[in-house]
PDB file of N, CA and C in Angstrom:
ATOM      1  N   UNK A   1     -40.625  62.495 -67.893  1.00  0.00           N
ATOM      2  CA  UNK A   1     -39.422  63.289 -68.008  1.00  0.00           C
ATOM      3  C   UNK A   1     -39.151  63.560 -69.490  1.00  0.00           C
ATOM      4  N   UNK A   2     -38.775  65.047 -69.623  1.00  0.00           N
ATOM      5  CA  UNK A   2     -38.598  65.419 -70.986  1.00  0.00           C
ATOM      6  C   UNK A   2     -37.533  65.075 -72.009  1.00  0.00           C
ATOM      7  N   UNK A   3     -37.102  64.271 -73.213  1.00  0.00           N
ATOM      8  CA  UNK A   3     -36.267  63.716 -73.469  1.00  0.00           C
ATOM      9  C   UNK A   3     -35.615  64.637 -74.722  1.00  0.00           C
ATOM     10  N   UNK A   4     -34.736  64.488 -75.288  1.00  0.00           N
ATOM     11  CA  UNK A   4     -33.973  65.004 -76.378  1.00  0.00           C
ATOM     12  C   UNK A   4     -33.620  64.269 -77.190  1.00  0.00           C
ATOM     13  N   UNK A   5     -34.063  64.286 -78.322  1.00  0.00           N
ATOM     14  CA  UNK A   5     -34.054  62.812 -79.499  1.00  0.00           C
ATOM     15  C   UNK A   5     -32.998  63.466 -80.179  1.00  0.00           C
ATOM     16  N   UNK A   6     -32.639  64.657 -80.626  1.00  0.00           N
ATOM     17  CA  UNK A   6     -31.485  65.408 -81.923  1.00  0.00           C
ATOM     18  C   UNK A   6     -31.767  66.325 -81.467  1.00  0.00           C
ATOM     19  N   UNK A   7     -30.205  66.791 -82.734  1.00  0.00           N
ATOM     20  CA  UNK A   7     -29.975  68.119 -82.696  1.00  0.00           C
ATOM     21  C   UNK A   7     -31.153  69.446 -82.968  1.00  0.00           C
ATOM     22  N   UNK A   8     -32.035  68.918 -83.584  1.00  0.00           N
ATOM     23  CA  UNK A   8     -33.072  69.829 -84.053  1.00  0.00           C
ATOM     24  C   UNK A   8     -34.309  70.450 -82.688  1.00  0.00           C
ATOM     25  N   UNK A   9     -34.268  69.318 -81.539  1.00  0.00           N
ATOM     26  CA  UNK A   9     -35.141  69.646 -80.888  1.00  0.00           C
ATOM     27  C   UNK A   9     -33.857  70.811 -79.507  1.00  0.00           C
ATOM     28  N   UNK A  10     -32.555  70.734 -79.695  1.00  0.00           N
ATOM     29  CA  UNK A  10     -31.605  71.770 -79.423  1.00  0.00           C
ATOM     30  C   UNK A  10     -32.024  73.169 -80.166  1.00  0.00           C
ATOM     31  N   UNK A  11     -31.842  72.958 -80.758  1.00  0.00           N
ATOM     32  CA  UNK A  11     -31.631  73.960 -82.317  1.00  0.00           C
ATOM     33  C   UNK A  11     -33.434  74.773 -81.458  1.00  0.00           C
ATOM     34  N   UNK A  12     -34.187  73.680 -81.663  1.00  0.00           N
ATOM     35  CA  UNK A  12     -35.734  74.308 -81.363  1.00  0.00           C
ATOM     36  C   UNK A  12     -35.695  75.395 -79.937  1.00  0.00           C
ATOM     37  N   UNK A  13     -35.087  74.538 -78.875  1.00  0.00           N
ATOM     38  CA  UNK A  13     -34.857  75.076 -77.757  1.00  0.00           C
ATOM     39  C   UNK A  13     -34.256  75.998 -77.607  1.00  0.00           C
ATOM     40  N   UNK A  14     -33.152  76.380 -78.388  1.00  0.00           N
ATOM     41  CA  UNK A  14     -32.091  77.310 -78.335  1.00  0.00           C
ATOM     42  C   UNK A  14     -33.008  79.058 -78.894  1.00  0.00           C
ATOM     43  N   UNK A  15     -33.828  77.947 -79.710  1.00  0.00           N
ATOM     44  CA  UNK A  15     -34.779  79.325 -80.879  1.00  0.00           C
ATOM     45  C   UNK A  15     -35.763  80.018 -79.731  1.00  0.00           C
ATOM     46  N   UNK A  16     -35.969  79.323 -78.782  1.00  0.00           N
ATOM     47  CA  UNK A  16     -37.179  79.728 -77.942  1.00  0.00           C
ATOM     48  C   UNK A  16     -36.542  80.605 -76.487  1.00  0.00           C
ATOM     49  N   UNK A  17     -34.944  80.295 -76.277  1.00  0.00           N
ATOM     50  CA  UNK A  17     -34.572  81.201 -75.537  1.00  0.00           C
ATOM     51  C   UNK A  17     -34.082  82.225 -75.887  1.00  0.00           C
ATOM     52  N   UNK A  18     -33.597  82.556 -77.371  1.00  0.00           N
ATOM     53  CA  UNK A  18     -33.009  83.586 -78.272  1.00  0.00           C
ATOM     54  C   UNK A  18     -34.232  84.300 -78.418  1.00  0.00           C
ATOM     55  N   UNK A  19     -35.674  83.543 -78.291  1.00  0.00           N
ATOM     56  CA  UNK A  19     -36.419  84.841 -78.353  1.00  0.00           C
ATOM     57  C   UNK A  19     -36.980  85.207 -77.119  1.00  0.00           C
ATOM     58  N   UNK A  20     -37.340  84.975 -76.529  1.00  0.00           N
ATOM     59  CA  UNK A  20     -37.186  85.249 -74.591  1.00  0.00           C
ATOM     60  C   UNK A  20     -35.855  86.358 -74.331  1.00  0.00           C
ATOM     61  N   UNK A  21     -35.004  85.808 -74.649  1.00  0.00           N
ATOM     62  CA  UNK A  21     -33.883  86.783 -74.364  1.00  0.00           C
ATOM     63  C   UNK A  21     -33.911  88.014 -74.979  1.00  0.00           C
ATOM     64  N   UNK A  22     -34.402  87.535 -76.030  1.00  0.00           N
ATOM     65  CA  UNK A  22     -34.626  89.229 -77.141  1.00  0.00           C
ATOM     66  C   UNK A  22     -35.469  90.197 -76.311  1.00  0.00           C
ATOM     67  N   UNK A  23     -36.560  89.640 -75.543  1.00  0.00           N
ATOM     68  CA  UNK A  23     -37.924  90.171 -74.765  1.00  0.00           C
ATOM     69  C   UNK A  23     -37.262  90.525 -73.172  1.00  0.00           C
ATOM     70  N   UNK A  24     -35.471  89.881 -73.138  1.00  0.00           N
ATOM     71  CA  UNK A  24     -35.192  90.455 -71.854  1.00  0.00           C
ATOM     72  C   UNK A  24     -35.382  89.177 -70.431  1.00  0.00           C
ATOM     73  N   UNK A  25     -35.808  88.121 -71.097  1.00  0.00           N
ATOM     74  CA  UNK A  25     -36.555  87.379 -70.312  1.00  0.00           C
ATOM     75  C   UNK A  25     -35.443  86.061 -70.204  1.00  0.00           C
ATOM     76  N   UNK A  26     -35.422  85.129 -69.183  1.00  0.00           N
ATOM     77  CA  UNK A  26     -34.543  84.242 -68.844  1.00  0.00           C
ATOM     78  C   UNK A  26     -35.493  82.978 -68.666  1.00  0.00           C
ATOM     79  N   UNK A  27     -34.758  81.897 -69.559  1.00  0.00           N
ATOM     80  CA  UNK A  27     -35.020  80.742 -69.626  1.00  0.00           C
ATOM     81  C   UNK A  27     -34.169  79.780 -69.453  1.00  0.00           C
ATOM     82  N   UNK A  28     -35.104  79.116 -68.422  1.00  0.00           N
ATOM     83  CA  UNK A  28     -34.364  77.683 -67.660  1.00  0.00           C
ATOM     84  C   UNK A  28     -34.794  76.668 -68.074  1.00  0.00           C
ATOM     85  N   UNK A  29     -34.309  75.495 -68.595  1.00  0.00           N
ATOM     86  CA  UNK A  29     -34.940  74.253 -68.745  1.00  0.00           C
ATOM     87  C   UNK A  29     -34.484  73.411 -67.285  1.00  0.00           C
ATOM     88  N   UNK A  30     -35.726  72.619 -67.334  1.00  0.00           N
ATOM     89  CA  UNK A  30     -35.950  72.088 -66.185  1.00  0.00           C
ATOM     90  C   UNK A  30     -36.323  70.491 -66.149  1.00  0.00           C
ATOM     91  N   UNK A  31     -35.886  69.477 -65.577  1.00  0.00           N
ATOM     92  CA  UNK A  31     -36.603  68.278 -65.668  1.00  0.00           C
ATOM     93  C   UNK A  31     -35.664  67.266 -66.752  1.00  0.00           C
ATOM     94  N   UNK A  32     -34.985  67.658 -67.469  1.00  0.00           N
ATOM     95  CA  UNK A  32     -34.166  67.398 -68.329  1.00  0.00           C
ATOM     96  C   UNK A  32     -33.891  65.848 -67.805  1.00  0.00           C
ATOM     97  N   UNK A  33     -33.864  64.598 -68.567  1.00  0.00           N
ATOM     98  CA  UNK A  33     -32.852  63.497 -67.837  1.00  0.00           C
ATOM     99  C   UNK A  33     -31.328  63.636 -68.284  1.00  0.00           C
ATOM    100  N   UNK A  34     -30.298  62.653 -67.953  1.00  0.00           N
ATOM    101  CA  UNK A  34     -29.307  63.258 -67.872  1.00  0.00           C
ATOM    102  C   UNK A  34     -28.296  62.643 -69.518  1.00  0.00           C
ATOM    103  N   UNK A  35     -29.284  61.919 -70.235  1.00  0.00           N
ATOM    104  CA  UNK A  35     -28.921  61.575 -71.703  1.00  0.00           C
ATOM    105  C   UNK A  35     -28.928  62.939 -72.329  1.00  0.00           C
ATOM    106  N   UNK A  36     -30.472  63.567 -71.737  1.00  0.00           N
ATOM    107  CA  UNK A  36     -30.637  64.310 -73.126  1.00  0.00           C
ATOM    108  C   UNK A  36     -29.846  65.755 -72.364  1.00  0.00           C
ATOM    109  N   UNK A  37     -29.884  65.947 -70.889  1.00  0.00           N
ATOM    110  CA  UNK A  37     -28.855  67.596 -70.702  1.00  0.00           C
ATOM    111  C   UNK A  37     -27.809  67.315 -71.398  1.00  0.00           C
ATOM    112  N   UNK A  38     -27.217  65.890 -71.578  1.00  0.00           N
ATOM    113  CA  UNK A  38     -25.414  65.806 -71.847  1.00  0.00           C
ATOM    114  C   UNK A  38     -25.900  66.289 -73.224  1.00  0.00           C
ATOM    115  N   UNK A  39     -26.377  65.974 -74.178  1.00  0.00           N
ATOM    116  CA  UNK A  39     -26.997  66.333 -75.624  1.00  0.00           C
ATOM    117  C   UNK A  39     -27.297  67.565 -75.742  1.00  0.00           C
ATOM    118  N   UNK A  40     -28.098  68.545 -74.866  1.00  0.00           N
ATOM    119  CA  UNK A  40     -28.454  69.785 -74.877  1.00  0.00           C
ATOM    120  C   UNK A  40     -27.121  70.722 -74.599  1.00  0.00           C
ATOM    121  N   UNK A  41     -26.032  70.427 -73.481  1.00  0.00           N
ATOM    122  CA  UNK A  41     -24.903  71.097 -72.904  1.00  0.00           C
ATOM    123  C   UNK A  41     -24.005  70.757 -74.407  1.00  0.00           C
ATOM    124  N   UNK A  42     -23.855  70.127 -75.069  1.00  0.00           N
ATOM    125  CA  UNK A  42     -23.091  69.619 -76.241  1.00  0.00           C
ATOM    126  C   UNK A  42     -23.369  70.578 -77.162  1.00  0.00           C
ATOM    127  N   UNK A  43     -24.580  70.534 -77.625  1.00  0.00           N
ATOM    128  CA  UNK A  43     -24.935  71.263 -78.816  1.00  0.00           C
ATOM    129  C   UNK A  43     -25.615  72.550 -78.976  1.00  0.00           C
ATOM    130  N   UNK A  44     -25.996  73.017 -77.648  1.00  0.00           N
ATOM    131  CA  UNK A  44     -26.958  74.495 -77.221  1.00  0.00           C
ATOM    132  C   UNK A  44     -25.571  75.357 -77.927  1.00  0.00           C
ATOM    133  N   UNK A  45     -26.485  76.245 -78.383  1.00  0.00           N
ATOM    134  CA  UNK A  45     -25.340  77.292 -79.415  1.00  0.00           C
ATOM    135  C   UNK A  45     -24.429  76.958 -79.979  1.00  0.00           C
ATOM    136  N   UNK A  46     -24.445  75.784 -80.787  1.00  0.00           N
ATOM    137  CA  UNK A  46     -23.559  75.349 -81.784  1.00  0.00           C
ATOM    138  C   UNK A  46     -24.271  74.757 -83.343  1.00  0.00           C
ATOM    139  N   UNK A  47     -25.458  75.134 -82.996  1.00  0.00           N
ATOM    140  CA  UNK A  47     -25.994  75.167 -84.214  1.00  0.00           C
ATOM    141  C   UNK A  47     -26.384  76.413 -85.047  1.00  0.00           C
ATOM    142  N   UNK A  48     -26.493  75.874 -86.298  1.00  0.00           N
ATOM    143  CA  UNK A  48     -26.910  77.588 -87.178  1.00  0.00           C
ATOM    144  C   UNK A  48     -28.254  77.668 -86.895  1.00  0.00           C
ATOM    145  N   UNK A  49     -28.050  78.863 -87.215  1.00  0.00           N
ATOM    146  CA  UNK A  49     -30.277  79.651 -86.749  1.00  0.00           C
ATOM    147  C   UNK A  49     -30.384  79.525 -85.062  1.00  0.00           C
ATOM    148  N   UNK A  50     -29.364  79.797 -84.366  1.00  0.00           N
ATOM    149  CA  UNK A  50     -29.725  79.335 -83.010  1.00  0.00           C
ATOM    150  C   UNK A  50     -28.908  80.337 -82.157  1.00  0.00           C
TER     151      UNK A  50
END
């Protein structure tokens, strides 16, 4: 199961649906445990460059 250590691997994630989305395209993360969604739902678009 895929984990979330910091803000940076947010920040990373956030960069990879901002460009998917640019292309029109929709991204789901999936598999998430429930440390790192609470971490991802916290900080997804609240970082700069993201």
């Amino acid at each position: 199961m895929p984990h979330i250590w910091d803000a940076s691997s947010v920040a990373a994630l956030d960069a990879i649906g901002t460009k998917y989305a640019q292309r029109g395209k929709t991204v789901e993360i999936v598999g998430l445990n429930e440390p790192s969604a609470r971490i991802h739902t916290t900080l997804s678009g609240e970082l700069t460059g993201s």
